[in-house]
Protein backbone atom coordinates (compact mmCIF):
# COMPACT_ATOMS: atom_id res chain seq x y z
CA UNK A 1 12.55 -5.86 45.65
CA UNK A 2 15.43 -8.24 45.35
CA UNK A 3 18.40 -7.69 43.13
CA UNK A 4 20.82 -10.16 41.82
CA UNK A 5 23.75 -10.10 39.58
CA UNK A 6 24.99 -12.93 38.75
CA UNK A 7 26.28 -15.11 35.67
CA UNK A 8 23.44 -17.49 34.54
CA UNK A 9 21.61 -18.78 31.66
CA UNK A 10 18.19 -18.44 30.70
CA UNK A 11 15.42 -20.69 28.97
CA UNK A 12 11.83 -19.55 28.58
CA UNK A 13 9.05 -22.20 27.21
CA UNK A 14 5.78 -21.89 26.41
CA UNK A 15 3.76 -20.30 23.91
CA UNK A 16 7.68 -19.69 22.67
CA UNK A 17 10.92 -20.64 23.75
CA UNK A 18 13.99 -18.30 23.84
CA UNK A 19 17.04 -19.00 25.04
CA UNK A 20 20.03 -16.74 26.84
CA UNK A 21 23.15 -18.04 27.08
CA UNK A 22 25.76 -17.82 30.13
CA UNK A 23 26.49 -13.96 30.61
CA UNK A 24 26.66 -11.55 33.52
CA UNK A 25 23.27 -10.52 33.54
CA UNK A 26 20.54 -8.38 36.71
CA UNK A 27 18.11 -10.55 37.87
CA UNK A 28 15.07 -8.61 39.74
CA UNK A 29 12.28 -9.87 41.72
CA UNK A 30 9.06 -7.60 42.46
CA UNK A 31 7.07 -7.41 45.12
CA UNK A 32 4.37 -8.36 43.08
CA UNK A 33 5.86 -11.78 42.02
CA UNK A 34 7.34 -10.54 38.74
CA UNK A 35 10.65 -11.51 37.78
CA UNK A 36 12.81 -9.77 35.17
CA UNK A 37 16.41 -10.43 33.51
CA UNK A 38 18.06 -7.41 32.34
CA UNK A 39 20.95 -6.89 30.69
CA UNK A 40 23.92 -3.32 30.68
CA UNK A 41 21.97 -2.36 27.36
CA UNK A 42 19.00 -2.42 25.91
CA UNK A 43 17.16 1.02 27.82
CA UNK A 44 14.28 -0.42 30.57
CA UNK A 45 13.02 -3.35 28.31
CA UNK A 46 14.06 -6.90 29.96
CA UNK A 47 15.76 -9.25 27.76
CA UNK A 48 12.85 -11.90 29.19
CA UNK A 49 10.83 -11.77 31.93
CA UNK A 50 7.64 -13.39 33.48
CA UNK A 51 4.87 -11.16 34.64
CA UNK A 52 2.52 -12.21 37.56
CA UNK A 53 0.73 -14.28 39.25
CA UNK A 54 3.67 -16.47 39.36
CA UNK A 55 6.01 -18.43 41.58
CA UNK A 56 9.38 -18.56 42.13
CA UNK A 57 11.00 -22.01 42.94
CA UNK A 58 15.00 -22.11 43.95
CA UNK A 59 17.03 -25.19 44.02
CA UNK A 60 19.69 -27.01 42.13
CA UNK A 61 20.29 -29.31 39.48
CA UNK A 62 21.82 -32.37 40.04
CA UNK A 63 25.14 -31.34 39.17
CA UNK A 64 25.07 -29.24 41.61
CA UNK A 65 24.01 -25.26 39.82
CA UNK A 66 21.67 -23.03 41.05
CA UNK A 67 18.49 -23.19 39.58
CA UNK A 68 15.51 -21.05 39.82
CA UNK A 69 11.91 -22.12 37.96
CA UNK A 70 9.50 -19.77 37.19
CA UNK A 71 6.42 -20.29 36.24
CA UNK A 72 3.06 -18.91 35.31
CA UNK A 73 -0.51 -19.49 37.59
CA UNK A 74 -2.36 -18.90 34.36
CA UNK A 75 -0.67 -20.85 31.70
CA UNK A 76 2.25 -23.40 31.58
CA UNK A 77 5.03 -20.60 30.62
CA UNK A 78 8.31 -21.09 32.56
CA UNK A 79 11.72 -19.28 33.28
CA UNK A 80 14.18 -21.40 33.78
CA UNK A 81 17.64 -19.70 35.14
CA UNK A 82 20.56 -21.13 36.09
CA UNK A 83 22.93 -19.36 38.04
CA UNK A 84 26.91 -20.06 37.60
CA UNK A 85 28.13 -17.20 40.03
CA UNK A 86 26.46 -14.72 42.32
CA UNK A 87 28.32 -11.39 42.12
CA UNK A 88 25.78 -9.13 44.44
CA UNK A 89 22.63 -9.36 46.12
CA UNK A 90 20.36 -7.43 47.78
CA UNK A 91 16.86 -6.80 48.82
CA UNK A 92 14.95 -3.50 49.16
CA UNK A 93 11.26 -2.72 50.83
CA UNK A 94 10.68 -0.22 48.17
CA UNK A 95 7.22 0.76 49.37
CA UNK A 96 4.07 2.32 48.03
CA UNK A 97 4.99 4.48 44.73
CA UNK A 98 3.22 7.67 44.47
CA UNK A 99 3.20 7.59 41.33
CA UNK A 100 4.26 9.43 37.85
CA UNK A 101 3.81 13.21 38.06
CA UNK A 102 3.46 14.15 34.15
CA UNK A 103 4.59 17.21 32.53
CA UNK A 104 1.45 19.16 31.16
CA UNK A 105 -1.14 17.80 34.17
CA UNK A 106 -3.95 20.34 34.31
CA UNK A 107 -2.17 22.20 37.11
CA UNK A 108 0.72 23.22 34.57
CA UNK A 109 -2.08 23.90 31.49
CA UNK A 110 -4.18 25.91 34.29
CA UNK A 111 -0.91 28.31 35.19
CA UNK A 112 -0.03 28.63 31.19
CA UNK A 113 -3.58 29.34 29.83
CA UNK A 114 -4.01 31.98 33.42
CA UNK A 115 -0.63 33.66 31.32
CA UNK A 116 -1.81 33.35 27.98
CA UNK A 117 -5.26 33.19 28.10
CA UNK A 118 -5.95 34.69 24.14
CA UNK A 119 -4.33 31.28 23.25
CA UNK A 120 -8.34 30.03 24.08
CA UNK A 121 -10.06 32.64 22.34
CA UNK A 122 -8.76 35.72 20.74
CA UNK A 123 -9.05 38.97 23.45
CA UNK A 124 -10.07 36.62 26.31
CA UNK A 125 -8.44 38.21 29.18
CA UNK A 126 -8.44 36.82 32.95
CA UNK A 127 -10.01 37.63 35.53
CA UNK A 128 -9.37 35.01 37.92
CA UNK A 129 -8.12 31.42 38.40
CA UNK A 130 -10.31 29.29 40.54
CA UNK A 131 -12.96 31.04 40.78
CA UNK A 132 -14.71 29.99 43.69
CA UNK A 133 -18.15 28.28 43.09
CA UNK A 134 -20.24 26.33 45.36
CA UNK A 135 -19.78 22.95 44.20
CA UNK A 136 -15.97 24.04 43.84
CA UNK A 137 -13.91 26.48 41.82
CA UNK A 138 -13.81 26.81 38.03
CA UNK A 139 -10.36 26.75 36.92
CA UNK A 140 -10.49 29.88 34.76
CA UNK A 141 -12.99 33.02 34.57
CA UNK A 142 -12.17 35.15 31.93
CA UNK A 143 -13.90 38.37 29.90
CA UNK A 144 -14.21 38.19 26.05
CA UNK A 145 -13.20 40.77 23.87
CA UNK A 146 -17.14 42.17 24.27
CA UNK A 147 -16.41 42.30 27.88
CA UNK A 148 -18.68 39.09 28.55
CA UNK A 149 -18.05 36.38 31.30
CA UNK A 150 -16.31 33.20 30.13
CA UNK A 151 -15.46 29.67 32.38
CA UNK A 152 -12.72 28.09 31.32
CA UNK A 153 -12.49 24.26 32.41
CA UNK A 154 -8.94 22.28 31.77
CA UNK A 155 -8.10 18.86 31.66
CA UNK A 156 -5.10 17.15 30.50
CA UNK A 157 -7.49 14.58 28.22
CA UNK A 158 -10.90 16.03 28.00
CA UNK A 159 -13.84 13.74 28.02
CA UNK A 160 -17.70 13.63 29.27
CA UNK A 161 -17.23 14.03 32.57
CA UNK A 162 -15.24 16.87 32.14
CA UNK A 163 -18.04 18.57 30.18
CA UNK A 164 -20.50 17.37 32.64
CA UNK A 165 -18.40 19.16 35.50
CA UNK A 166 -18.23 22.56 33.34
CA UNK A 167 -22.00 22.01 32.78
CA UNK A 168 -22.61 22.56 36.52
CA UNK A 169 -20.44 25.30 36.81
CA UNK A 170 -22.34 27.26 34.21
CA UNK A 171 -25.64 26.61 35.82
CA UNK A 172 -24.23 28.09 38.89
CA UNK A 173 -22.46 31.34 37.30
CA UNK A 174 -25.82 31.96 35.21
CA UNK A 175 -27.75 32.57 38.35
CA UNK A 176 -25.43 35.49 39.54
CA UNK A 177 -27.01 38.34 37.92
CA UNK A 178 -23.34 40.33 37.92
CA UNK A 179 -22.05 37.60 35.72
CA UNK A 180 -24.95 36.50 33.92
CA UNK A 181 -24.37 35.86 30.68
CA UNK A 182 -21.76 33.25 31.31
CA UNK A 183 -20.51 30.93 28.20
CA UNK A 184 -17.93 27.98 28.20
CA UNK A 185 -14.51 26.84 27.22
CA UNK A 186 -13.43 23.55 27.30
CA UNK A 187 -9.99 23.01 26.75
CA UNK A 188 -7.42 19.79 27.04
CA UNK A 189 -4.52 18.79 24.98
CA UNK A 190 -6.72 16.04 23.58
CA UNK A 191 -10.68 16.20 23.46
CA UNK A 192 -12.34 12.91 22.83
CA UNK A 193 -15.36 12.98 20.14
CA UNK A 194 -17.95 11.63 22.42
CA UNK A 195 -16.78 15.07 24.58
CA UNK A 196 -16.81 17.13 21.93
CA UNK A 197 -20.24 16.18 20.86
CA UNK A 198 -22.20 16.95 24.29
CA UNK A 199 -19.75 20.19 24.74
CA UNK A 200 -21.17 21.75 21.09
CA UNK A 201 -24.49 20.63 21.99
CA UNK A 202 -24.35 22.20 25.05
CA UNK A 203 -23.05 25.13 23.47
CA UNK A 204 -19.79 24.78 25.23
CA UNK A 205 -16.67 26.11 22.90
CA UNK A 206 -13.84 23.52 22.86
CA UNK A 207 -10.20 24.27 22.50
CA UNK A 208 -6.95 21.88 22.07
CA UNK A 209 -4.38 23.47 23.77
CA UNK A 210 -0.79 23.04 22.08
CA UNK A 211 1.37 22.64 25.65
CA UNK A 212 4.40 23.01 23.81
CA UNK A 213 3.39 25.72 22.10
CA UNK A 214 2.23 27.67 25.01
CA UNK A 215 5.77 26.62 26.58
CA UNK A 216 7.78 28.49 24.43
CA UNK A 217 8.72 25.18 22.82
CA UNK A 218 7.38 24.72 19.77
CA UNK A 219 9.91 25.18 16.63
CA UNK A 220 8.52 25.34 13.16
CA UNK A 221 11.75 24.37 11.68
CA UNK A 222 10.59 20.48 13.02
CA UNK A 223 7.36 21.03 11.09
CA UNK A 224 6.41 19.32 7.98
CA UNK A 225 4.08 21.64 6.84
């Protein structure tokens, strides 16, 4: 990634033109081609910007200013800055991002339902996470209030596959004669129709789990109703 700071002025035209004028602005170039102008303000949004594939052209005009060109493989959109004064720049090999690590992923939902596993079905109690299968381990086996095997499968969006996977779990527990009756829970902070549909006709259970909620974070004095 490069990094410049530097006083310019900025012209976009294309499908629309916008225009910046001379102010102490960061200029950032991605890996990827991308180029962004940002201003001190504004949170992580660019004040203009042209996304990839696109090319970068520096020279200068001919009285004499810094001038970069971007412009667009796919259409005919260009950034046009023109740089008064460099005040910094630097580059940085930023390598491969591992990416985001969201609050609530299943591992989080898996620890909270293990501590609160009535939240899923009133008297559901636990008997063990990842319990060990042999196409791998169900996330959750529980006992009902009637003392009755339950598998619990959790996923932070919950959709066909999801049910399919539980599906194949409860064909396994069902032939272990210690367990045997086994039923289903299917539980997500958000379960999409489609999922829902195959998980009832399956006779799978399904549950939206409330993260906050189960957090401790939940405040009914933000509620409207």
């Amino acid at each position: 990634m490069r990094l410049v700071v530097a006083r310019c002025q900025v012209d976009y035209a294309g499908r629309l033109t916008a225009h910046l004028p001379m102010a102490t602005r960061v200029l950032m170039i991605k890996a990827d081609g991308s180029v962004l102008v940002h201003s001190d303000g504004g949170s992580y949004k660019p004040l203009n910007w042209m996304s990839p594939p696109c090319t970068l052209r520096e020279g200068t005009t001919d009285d004499g200013v810094v001038e970069w060109t971007v412009t667009n493989a796919k259409s005919e959109d260009t950034l046009r800055i023109l740089i008064e004064e460099v005040l910094h720049e630097s580059s940085h090999e930023l390598g491969v991002d591992p990416g985001l690590q969201k609050d609530g992923v299943e591992k989080h939902l898996q620890e909270l339902l293990a501590e609160h596993p009535a939240s899923l079905d009133p008297g559901l109690k636990l008997v063990r996470r990842e319990y060990p299968t042999a196409i791998g381990p169900v996330d959750l086996m529980c006992r009902d209030a009637d003392g009755r095997s339950v598998a619990v499968e959790i996923k932070r969006r919950g959709e066909i596959d999801g049910v399919e996977q539980l599906t194949r779990y409860l064909e396994l527990l069902n032939r272990d004669p210690l367990l045997s009756p086994v039923r289903g829970i299917f539980a997500a902070q958000e379960i999409k129709p489609q999922a829902r549909v195959l998980a009832t006709d399956r006779g799978i259970a399904c549950a939206v789990v409330d993260y906050d909620a189960l957090r401790g974070l939940d405040d009914p004095s933000h509620r409207l109703f």
